[in-house]
C-alpha atoms as a PDB file:
ATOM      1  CA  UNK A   1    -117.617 188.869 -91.626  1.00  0.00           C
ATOM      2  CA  UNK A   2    -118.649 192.081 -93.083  1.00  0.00           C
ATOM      3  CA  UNK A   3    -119.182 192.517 -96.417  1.00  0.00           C
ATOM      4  CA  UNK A   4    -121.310 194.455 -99.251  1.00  0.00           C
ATOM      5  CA  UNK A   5    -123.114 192.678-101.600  1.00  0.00           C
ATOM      6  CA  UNK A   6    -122.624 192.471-105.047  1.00  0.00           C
ATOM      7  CA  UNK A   7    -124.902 195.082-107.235  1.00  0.00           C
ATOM      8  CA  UNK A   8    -126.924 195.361-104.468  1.00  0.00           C
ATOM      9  CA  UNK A   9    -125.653 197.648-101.923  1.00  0.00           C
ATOM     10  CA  UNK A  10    -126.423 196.025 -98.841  1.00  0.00           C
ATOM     11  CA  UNK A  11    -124.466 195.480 -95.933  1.00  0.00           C
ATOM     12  CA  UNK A  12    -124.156 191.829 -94.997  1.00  0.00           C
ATOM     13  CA  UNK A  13    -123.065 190.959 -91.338  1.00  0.00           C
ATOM     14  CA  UNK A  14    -122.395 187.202 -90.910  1.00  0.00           C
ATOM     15  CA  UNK A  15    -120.331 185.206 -88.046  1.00  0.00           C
ATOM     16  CA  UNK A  16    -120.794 183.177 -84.868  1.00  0.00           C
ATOM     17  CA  UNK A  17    -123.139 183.826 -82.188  1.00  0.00           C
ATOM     18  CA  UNK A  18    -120.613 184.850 -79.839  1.00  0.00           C
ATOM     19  CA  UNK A  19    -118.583 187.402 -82.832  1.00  0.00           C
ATOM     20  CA  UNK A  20    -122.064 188.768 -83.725  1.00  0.00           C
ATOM     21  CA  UNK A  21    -122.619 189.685 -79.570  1.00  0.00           C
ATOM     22  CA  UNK A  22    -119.836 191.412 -79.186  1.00  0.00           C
ATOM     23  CA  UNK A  23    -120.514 193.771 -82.325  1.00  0.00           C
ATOM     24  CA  UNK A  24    -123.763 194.523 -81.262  1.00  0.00           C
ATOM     25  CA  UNK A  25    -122.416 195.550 -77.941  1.00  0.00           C
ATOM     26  CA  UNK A  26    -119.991 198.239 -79.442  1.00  0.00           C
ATOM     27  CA  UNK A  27    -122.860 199.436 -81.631  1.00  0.00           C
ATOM     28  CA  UNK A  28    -125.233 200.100 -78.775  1.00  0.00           C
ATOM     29  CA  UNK A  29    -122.242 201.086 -76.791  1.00  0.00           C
ATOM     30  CA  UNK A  30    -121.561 203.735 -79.504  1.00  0.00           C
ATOM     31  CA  UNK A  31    -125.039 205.682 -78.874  1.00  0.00           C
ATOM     32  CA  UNK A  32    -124.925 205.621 -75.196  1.00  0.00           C
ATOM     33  CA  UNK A  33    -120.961 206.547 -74.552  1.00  0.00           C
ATOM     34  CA  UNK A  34    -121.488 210.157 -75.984  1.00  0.00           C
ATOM     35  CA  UNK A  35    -119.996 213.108 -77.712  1.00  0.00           C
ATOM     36  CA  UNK A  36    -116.662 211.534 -77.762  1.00  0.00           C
ATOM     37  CA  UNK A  37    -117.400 208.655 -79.609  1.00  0.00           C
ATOM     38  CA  UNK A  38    -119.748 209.255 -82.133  1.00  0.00           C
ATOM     39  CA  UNK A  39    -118.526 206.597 -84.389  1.00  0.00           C
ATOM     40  CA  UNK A  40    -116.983 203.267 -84.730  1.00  0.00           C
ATOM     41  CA  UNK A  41    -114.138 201.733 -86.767  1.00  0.00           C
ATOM     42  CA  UNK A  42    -114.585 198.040 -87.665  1.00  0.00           C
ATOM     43  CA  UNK A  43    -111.385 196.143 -89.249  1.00  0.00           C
ATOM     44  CA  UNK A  44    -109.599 193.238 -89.167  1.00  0.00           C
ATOM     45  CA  UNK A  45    -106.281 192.923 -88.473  1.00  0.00           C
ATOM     46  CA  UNK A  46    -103.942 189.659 -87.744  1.00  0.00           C
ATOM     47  CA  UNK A  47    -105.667 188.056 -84.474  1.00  0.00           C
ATOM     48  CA  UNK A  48    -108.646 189.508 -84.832  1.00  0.00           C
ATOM     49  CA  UNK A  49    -111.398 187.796 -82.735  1.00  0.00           C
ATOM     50  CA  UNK A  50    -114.469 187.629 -84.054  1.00  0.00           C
ATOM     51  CA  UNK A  51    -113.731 189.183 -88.095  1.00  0.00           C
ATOM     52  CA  UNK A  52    -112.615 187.298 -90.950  1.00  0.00           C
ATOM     53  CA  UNK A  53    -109.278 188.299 -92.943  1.00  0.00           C
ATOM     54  CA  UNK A  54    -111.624 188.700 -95.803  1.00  0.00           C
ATOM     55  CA  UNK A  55    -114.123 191.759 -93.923  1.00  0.00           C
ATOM     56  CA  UNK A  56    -113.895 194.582 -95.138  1.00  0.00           C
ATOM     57  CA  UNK A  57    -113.291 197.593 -93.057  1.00  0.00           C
ATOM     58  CA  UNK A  58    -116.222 199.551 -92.459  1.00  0.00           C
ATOM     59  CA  UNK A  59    -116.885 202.876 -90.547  1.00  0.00           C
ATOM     60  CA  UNK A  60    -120.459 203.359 -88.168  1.00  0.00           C
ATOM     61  CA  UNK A  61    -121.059 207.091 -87.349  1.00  0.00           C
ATOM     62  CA  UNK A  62    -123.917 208.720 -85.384  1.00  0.00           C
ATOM     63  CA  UNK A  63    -125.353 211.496 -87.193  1.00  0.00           C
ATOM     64  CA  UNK A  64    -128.123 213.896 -86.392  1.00  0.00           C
ATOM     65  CA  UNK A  65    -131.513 214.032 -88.059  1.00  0.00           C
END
């Protein structure tokens, strides 16, 4: 599940071991796969593997410093 907290503004990742791999393989995937694909969309939809129905959506882009 992804989710931001309440009044706090952090971003809160949670799930299963196996969920939590796969996400961290599309966000290292996402720096080394280049120009093309400088960011990542994140949402659940019906099926969904590893997010809950409750995530919400979120966006990852690269930017430069």
């Amino acid at each position: 599940m992804i989710r931001v907290s309440e009044g706090m503004g952090e971003l809160i990742i949670e799930g299963g071991e196996d969920g939590l791999r796969v996400l961290a393989g599309n966000l290292r995937g996402l720096e080394t796969e280049g120009a093309d694909d400088e960011h990542l969309h994140t949402e659940y939809f019906p099926g969904h593997f590893y997010l809950a129905e409750s995530s919400t959506p979120a966006v990852v882009a690269l930017r430069e410093k």
